[in-house]
Protein backbone atom coordinates (compact mmCIF):
# COMPACT_ATOMS: atom_id res chain seq x y z
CA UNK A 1 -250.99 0.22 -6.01
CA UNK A 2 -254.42 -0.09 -7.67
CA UNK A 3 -254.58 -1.97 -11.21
CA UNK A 4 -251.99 -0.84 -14.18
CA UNK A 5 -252.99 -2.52 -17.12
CA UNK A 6 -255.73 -1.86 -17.92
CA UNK A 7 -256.49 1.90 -16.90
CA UNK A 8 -252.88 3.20 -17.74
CA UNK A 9 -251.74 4.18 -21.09
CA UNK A 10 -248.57 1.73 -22.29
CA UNK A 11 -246.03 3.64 -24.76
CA UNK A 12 -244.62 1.64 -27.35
CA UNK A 13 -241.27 1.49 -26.19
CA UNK A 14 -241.70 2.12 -22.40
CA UNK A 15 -239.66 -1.25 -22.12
CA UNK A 16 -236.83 -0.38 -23.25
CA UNK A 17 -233.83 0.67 -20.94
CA UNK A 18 -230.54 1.12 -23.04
CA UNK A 19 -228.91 -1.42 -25.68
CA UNK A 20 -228.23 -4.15 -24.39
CA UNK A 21 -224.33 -3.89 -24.51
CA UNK A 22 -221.81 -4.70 -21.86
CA UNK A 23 -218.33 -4.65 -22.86
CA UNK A 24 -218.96 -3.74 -26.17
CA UNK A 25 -221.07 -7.16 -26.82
CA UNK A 26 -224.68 -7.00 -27.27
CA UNK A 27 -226.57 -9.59 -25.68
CA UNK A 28 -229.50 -11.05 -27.65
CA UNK A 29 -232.14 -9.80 -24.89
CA UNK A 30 -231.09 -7.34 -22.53
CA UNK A 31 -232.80 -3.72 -21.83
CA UNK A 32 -235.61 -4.45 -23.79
CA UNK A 33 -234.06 -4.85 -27.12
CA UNK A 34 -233.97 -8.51 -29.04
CA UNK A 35 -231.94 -9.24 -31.79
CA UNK A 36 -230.65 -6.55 -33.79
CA UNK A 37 -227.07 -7.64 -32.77
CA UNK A 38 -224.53 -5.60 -35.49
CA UNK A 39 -226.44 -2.76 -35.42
CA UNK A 40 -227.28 -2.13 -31.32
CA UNK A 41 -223.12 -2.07 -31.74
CA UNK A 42 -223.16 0.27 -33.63
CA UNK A 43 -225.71 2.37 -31.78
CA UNK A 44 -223.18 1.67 -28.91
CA UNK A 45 -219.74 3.18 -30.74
CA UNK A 46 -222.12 5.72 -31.31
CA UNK A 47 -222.83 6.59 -27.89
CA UNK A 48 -219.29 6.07 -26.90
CA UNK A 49 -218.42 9.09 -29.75
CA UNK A 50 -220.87 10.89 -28.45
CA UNK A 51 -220.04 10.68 -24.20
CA UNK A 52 -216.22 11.23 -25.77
CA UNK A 53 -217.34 14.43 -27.72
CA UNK A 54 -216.48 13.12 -31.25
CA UNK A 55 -219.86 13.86 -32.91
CA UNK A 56 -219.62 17.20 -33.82
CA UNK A 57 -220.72 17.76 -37.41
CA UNK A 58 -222.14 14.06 -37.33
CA UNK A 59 -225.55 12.62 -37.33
CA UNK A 60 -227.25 8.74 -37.63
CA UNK A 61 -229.06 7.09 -40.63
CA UNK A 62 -231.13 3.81 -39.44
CA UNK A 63 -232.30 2.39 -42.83
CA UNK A 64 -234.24 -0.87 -42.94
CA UNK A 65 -237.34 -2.09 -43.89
CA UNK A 66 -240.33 -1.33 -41.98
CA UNK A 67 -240.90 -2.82 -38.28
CA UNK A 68 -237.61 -3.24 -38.28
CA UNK A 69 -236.56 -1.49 -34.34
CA UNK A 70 -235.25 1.87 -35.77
CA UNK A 71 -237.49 3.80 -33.34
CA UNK A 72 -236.68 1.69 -31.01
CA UNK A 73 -232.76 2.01 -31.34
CA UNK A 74 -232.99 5.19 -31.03
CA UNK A 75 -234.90 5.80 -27.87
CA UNK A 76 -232.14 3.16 -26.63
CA UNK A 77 -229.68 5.84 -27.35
CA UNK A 78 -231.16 8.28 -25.46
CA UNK A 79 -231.41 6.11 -22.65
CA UNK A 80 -228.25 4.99 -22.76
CA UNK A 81 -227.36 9.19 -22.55
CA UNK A 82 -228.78 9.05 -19.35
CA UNK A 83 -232.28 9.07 -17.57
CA UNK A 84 -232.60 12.55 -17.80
CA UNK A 85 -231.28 12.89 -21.68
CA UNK A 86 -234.49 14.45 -23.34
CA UNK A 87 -236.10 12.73 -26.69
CA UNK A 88 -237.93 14.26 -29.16
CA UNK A 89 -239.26 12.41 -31.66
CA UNK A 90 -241.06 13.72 -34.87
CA UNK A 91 -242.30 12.03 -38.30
CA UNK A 92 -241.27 13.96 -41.22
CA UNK A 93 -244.55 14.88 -42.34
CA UNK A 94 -245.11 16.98 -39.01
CA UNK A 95 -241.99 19.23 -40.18
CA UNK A 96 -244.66 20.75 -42.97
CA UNK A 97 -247.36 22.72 -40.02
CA UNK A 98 -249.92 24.79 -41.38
CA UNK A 99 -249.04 27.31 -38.56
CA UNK A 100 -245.01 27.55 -37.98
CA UNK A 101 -242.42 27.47 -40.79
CA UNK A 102 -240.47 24.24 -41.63
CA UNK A 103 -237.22 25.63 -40.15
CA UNK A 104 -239.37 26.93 -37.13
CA UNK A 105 -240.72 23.59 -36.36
CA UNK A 106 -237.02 22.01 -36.74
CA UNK A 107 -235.79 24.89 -34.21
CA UNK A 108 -238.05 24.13 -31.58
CA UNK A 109 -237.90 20.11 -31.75
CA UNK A 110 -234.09 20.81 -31.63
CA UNK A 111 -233.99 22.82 -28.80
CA UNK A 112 -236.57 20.34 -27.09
CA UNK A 113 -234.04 17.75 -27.62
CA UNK A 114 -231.18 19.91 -25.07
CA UNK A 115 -231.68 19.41 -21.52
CA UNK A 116 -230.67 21.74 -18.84
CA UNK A 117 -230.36 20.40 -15.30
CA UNK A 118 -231.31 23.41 -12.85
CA UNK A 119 -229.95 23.18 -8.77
CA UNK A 120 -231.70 24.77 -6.43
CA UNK A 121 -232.73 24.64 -2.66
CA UNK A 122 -236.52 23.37 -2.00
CA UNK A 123 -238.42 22.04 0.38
CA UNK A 124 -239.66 18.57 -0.10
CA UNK A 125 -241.26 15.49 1.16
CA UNK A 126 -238.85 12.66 0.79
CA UNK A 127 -238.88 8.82 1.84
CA UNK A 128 -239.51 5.45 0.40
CA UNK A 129 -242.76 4.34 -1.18
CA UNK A 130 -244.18 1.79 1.32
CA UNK A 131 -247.76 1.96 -0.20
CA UNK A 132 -248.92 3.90 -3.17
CA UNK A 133 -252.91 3.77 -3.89
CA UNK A 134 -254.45 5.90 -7.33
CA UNK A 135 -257.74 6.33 -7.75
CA UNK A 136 -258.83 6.49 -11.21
CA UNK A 137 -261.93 7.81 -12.96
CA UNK A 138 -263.17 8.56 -16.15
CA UNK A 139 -261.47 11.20 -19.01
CA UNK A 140 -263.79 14.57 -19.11
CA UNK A 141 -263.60 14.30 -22.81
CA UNK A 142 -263.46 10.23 -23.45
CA UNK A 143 -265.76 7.94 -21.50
CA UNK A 144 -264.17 5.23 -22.45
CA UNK A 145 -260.01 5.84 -20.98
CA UNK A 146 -259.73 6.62 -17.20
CA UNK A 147 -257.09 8.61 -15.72
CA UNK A 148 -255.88 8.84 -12.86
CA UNK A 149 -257.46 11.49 -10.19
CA UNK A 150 -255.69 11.48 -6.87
CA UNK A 151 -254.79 9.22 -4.18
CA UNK A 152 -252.43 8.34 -1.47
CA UNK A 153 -249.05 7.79 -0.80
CA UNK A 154 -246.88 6.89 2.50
CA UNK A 155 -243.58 8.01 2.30
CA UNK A 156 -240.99 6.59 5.03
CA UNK A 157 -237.33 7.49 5.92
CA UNK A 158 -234.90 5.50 8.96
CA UNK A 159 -236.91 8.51 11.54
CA UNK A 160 -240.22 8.35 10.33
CA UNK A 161 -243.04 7.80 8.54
CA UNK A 162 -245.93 9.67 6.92
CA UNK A 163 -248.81 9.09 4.73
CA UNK A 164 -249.70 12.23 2.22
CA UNK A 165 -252.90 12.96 -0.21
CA UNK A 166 -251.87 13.52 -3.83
CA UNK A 167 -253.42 15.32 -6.46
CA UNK A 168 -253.70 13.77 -10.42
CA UNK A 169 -250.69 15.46 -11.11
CA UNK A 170 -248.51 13.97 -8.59
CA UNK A 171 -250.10 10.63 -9.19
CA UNK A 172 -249.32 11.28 -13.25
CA UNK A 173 -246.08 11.87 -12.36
CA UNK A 174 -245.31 8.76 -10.77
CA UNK A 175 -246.67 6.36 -13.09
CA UNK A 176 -244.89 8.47 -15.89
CA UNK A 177 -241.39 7.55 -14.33
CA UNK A 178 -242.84 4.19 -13.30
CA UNK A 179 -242.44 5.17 -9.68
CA UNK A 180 -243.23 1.63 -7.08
CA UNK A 181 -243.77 0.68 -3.50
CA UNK A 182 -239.61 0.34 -2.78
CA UNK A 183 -238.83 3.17 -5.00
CA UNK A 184 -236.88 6.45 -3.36
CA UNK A 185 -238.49 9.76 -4.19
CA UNK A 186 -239.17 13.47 -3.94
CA UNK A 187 -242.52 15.71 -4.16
CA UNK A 188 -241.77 19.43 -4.39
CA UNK A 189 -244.10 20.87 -2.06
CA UNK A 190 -244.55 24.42 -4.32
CA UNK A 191 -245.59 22.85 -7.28
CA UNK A 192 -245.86 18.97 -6.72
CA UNK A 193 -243.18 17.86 -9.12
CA UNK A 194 -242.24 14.13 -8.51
CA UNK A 195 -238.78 13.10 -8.78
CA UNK A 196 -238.12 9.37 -8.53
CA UNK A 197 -234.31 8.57 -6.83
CA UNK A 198 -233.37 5.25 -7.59
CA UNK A 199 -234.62 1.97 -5.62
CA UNK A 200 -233.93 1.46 -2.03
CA UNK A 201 -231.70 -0.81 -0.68
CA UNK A 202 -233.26 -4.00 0.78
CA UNK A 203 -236.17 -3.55 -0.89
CA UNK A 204 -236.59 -6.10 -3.55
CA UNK A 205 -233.46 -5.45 -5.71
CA UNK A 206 -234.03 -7.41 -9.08
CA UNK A 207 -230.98 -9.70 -10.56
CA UNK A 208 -231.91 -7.49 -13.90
CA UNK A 209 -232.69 -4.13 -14.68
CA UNK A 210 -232.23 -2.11 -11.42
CA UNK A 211 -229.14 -0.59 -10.88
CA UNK A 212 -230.03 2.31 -9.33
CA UNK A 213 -230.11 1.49 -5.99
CA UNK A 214 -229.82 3.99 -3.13
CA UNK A 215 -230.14 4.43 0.37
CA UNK A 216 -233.17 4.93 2.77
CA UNK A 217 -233.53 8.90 3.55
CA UNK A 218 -232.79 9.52 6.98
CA UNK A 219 -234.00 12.44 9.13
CA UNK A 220 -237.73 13.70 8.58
CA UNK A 221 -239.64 12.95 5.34
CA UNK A 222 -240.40 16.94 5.00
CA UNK A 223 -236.94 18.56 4.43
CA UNK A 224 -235.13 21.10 2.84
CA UNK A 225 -233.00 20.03 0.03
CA UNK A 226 -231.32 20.36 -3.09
CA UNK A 227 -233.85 19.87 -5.87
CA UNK A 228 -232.73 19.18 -9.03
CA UNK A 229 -234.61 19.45 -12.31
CA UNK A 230 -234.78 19.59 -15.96
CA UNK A 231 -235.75 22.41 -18.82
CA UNK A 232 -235.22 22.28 -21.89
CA UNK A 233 -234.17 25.17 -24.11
CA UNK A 234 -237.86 25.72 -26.00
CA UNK A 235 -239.09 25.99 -22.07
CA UNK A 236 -236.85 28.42 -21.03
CA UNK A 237 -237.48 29.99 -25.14
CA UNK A 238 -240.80 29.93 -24.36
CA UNK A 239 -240.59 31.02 -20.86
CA UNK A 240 -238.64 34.15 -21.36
CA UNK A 241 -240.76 35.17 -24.84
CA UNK A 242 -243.78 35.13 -22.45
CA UNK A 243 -242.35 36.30 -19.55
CA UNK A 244 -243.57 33.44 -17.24
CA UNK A 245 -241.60 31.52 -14.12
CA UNK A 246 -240.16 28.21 -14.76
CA UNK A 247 -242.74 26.56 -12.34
CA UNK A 248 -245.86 27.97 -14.31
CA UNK A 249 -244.56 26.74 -17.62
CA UNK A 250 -243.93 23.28 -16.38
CA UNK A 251 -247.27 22.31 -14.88
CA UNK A 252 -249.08 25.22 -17.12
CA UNK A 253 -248.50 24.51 -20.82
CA UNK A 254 -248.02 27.01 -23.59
CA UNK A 255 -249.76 27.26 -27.06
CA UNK A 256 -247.76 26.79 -30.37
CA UNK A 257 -245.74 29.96 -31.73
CA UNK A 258 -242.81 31.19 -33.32
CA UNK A 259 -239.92 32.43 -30.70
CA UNK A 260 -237.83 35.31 -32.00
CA UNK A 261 -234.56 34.72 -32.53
CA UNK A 262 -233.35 37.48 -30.00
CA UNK A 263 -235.00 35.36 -27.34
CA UNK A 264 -233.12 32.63 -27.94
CA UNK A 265 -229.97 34.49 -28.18
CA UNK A 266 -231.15 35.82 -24.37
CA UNK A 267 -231.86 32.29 -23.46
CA UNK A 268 -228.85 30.51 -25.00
CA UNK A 269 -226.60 33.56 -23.12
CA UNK A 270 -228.34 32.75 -19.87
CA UNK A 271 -227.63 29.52 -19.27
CA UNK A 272 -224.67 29.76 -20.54
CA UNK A 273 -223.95 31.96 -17.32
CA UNK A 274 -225.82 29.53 -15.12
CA UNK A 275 -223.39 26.80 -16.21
CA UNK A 276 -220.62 28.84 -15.46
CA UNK A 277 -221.70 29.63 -12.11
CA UNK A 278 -222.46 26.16 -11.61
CA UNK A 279 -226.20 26.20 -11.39
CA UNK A 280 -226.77 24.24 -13.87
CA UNK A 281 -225.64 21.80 -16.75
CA UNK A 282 -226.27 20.63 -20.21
CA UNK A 283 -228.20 17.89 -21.01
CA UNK A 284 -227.71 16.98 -25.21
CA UNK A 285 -230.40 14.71 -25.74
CA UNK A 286 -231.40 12.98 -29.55
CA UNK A 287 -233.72 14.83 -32.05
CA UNK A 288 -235.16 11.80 -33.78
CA UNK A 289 -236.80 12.13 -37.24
CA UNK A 290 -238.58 9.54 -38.83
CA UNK A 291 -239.55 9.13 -42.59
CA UNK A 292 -236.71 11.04 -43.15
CA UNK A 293 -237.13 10.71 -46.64
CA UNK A 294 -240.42 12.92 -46.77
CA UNK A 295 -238.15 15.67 -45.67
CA UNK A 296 -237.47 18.17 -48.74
CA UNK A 297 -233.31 20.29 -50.09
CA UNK A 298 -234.58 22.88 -48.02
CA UNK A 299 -234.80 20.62 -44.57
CA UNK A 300 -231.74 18.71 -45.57
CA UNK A 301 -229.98 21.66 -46.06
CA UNK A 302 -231.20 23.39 -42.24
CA UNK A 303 -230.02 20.24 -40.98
CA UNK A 304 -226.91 19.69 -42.67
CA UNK A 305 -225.76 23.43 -41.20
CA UNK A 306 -227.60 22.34 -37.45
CA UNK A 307 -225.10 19.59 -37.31
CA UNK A 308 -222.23 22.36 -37.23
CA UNK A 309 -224.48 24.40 -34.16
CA UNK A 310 -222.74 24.62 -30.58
CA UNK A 311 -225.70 23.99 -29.23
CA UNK A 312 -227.40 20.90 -31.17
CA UNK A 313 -228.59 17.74 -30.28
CA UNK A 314 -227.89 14.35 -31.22
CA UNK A 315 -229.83 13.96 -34.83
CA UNK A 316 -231.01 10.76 -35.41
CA UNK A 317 -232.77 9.82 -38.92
CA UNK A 318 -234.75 7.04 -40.29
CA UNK A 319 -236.18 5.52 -43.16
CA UNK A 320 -237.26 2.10 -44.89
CA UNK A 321 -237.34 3.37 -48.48
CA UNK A 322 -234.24 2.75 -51.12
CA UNK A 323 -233.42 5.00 -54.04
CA UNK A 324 -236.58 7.52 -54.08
CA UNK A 325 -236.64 11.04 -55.49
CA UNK A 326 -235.32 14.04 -52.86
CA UNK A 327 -238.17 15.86 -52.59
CA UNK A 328 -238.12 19.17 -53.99
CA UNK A 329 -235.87 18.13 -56.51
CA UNK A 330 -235.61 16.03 -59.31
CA UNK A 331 -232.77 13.88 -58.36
CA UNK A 332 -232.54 10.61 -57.64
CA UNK A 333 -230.61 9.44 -54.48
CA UNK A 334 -230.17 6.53 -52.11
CA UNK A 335 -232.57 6.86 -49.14
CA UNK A 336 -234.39 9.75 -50.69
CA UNK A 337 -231.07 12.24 -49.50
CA UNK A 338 -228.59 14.41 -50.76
CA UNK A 339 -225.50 12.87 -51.12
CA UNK A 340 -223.45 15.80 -49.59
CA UNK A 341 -225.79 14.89 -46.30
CA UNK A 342 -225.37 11.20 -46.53
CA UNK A 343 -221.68 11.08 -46.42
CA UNK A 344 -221.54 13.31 -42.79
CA UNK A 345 -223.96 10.74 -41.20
CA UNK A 346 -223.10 7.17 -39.92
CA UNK A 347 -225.52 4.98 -41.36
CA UNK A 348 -226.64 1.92 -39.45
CA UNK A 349 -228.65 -1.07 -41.42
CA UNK A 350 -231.33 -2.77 -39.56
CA UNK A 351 -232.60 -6.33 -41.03
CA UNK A 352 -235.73 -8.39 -40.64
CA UNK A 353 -236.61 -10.59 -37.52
CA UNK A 354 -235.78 -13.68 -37.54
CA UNK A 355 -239.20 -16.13 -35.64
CA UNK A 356 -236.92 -16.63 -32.26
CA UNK A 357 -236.84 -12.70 -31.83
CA UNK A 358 -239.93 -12.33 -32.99
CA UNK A 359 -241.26 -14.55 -30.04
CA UNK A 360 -239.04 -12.65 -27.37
CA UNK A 361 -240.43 -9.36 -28.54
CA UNK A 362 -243.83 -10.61 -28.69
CA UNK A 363 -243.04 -12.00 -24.88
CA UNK A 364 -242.00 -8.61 -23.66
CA UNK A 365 -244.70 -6.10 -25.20
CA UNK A 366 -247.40 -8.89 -23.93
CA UNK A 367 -245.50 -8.57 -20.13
CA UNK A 368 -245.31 -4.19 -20.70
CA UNK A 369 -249.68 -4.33 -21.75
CA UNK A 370 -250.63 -7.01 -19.09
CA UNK A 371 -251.27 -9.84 -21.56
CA UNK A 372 -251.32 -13.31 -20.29
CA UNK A 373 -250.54 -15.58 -23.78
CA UNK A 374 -251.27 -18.89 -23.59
CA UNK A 375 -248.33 -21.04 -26.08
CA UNK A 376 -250.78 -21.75 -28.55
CA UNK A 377 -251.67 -17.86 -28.65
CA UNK A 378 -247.88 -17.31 -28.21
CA UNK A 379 -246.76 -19.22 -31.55
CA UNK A 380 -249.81 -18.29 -33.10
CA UNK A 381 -248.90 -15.11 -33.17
CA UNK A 382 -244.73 -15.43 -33.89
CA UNK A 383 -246.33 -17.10 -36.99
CA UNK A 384 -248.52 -13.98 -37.95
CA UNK A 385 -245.49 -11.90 -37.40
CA UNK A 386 -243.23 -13.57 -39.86
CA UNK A 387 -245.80 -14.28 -42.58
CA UNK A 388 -247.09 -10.51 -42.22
CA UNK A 389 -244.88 -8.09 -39.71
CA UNK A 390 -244.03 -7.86 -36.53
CA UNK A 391 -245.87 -4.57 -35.97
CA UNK A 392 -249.51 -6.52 -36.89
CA UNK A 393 -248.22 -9.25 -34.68
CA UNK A 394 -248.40 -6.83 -31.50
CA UNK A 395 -251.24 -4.77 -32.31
CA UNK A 396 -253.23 -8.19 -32.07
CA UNK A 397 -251.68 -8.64 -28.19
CA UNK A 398 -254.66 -6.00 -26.53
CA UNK A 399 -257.43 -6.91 -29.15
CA UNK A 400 -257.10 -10.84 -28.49
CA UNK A 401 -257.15 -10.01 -24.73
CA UNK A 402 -260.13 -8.20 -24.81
CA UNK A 403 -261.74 -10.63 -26.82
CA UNK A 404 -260.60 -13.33 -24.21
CA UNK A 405 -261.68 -11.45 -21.39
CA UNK A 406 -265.09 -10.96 -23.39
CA UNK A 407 -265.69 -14.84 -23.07
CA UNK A 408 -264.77 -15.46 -19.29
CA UNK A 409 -260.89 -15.84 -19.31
CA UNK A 410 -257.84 -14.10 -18.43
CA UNK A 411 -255.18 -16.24 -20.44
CA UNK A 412 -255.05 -15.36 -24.75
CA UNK A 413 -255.60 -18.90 -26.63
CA UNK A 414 -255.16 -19.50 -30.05
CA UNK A 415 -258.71 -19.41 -31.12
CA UNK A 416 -258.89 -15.64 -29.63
CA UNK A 417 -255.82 -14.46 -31.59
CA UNK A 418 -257.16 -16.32 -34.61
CA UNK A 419 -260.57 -13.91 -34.17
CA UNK A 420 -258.45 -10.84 -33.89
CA UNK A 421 -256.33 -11.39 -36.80
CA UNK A 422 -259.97 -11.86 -38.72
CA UNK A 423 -261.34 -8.79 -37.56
CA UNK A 424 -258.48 -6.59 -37.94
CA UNK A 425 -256.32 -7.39 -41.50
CA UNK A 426 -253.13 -6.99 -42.11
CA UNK A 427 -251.78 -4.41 -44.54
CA UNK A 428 -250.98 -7.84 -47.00
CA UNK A 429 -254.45 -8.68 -46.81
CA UNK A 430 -255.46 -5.07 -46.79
CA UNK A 431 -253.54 -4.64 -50.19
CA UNK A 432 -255.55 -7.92 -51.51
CA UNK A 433 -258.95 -7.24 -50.31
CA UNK A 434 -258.14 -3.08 -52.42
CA UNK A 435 -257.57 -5.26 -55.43
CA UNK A 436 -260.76 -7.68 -55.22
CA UNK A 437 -262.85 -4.93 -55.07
CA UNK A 438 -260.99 -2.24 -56.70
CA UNK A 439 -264.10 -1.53 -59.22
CA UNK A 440 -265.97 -0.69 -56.57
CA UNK A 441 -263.96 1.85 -54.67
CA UNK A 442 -264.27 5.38 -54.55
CA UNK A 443 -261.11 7.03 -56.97
C-alpha cells in the first residue's frame, strides 16, 4: 500500500475505538482515549442503559471547558454501539440554515443518526487483502490535496487467488474503513461498495486493538452471498421523496431539501415491515450537538419532545460555557438551558488535562498524522499544551513536520516546534497581540 500520511486526509478522532472500559474500569489509555477516567465511566453506564433499553426519554450533557475530549467521548459512544452505529455530528450554529427550517435541519440529522441494516443476496468478490496498491493524483478543484484515483488489489481465499483493478471509489472506500493487507473483505460487483470483515486469522493479529478476527474465505473469491449494508432513515427519506433505488443514492448524492412528512410516515412504515419480515434491523446511532448552548426555547423545546419519539437516536449535547442567557429568552440558566431540559439529561463533567495525558494524547495524534517527534519536540510541545491548550498543542504536530521536512529531516526537534508555535499564535497570545494594537483595528 502506497504512502498514507501524507496524501490521505486524517479525521480528528479516527483513533479512537470505544472507551477504554473493561469491567466497568477505565484504563488510563486504551481505545484511543487518555485520561478522562470518571467521566469515560460514565459514558460507559451510559452505553450499558442504552444496549439495556433504559434511555427512553433521556439524553447526555458533556460540560467542560474547552479541549476538554467531549467530542471525543462521544464518538467513543458510538463506537462502543457498534461499528456500524451511525454518527452525526452538528455544531449548533449549523441548526440556523438559510435554506431548511431549524426543526427541518434537526429532523434530518436525527434520522441520519438511525441506521438500518438491509440483507440481501449479491454477488461479490471476497478474499483477504494480500497486496493493496492506490494510485493517487491531484484534486480537480485543489492542486495542492491528492486523492486517490484507482489502483489494484489481490484478493485471496484457501482456493484461490486473484488480483482486481479498482476504481477511486473502491479505493475511497477502503481507506475510509482503514481497510489493510491481512484485512477480510467484500466488493459488491453492481455498485463497488467495499465492506471490510474483520482481520484474518494468522495474519498479524495485534496484542491491542483487533478483535475482530475471522477466518480466511474459502471457495472462489467471486461468489454469491449475503450482502449486508447500511441506510439510514434520511436515505431511504430521501430515496423514496425522489423516487430513486437505494444503490443510486448511495454512490450518487442528493442536494439539500425539505422531506414531507408523509414520506417519512411511508418510510418509517416500510421498514418497519422489513424488520418484521426479517430483512432488516435497526441501527440507533448518537445525534451529537455541539455548542449546545447556541441552540434557542424553540430547539430545546423540539428536542425535549424528540427524546419521547419511537424512533430517535441517542442525543448527545455539549458545551464549555456556565450560566449564559437561553437564547431567545431572557432567562438566565446553567449551561445556557432550560431547566425543564436539564433535569431529563445525564450530565457528565469533563476536567482539564493533566501534562502526563497531555503527552499520551500528543503521542497518539502524532502516530494517527505520521509525525515522527523527537523528545525535545515531544515535551516541547506537552509544555505548549498546558500553558495554552491542548487543541494548539496538536495543530502544531503537521506544521512543525512540514517545517522539518522543509530543512532535510524526517524527525520534529524542538527548534521546529518552537518556529511553528511563532508562526501560528495561540488564541492567549491572539487575545494579547488584539489588545496591543487594538487602536489600530478595524471596529
Amino acid at each position: 500500500m502506497e504512502g498514507r500520511g501524507a496524501s490521505v486526509r486524517v479525521s480528528v478522532h479516527s483513533h479512537i475505538r470505544g472507551l477504554g472500559v473493561r469491567d466497568g474500569k477505565p484504563l488510563p489509555v486504551a481505545d484511543g482515549l487518555v485520561g478522562q477516567e470518571e467521566a469515560r465511566r460514565a459514558a460507559w453506564v451510559v452505553v450499558q442503559l442504552i444496549k439495556s433499553g433504559k434511555m427512553a426519554g433521556r439524553a447526555v450533557l458533556f460540560a467542560g471547558p474547552p479541549g476538554t475530549g467531549k467530542t471525543a467521548l462521544a464518538v467513543a459512544i458510538a463506537r462502543e454501539l457498534g461499528e456500524e452505529a451511525p454518527f452525526m455530528s452538528l455544531t449548533a450554529s449549523e441548526v440556523y440554515s438559510a435554506e431548511l427550517k431549524k426543526t427541518e435541519v434537526l429532523m434530518q440529522a436525527m434520522r441520519k443518526a438511525i441506521g438500518v441494516r438491509v440483507r440481501e443476496q449479491r454477488w461479490v468478490y471476497e478474499g483477504v487483502v494480500e497486496k493493496l496498491d492506490i494510485k493517487f493524483g491531484r484534486h480537480p478543484l485543489n492542486p495542492w490535496q491528492q486523492v486517490p484515483m484507482g489502483g489494484t488489489v489481490t484478493l485471496k481465499t484457501k482456493k484461490e487467488e486473484r488480483t482486481l483493478r479498482v476504481g477511486a471509489n473502491v479505493v475511497s472506500q477502503m481507506l475510509q474503513r482503514g481497510v489493510e493487507e491481512g484485512d477480510v473483505i467484500w466488493i459488491d460487483e453492481e455498485t463497488g461498495r467495499v465492506v471490510r470483515v474483520g482481520r484474518a486469522k494468522g495474519r498479524g493479529e495485534y496484542d491491542v486493538g483487533v478483535t475482530d478476527l475471522v477466518d480466511i474465505p474459502e471457495g472462489p473469491v467471486y461468489k454469491e452471498k449475503e450482502f449486508v449494508y447500511t441506510l439510514t432513515l434520511h436515505d431511504l427519506d430521501v430515496m423514496n421523496s425522489r423516487s430513486e433505488s437505494i444503490f443510486t443514492l448511495l454512490f450518487g448524492g442528493a442536494p439539500q431539501r425539505e422531506i414531507p412528512p408523509d414520506v417519512r410516515a411511508r418510510v418509517d412504515k416500510l421498514v418497519k415491515e422489513w424488520v418484521e419480515e426479517g430483512r432488516a434491523e435497526l441501527l440507533p446511532g448518537v445525534l451529537f450537538i455541539d455548542d449546545a448552548h447556541m441552540l434557542d426555547i424553540e430547539v430545546f423545546s423540539f428536542l425535549s419532545r424528540a427524546m419521547e419519539s419511537e424512533l430517535a437516536p441517542i442525543i448527545i449535547l455539549a458545551t464549555n460555557r456556565g450560566f449564559t442567557r437561553i437564547r431567545g429568552t431572557d432567562i438566565v440558566a446553567p449551561h445556557g438551558m432550560p431547566l425543564d431540559l436539564l433535569d431529563r439529561l445525564l450530565i457528565i463533567k469533563t476536567r482539564l488535562y493533566k501534562p502526563d495525558e497531555i503527552r499520551e494524547i500528543l503521542k497518539i495524534r502524532a502516530k494517527e498524522e505520521g509525525v515522527k517527534l523527537s523528545d525535545e519536540a515531544l515535551e516541547k510541545l506537552v509544555k505548549i499544551g498546558s500553558e495554552n491548550s491542548l487543541r494548539y498543542a496538536t495543530q502544531l504536530l503537521t506544521p512543525s513536520m512540514v517545517l522539518a521536512r522543509q530543512k532535510g529531516r524526517e524527525e520534529v526537534q524542538g527548534e521546529d516546534v518552537e518556529e511553528a508555535a511563532a508562526l501560528f499564535i495561540s488564541t492567549k497570545e491572539s487575545s494579547r497581540y488584539l489588545q496591543e494594537y487594538e487602536e489600530k483595528m478595524l471596529k
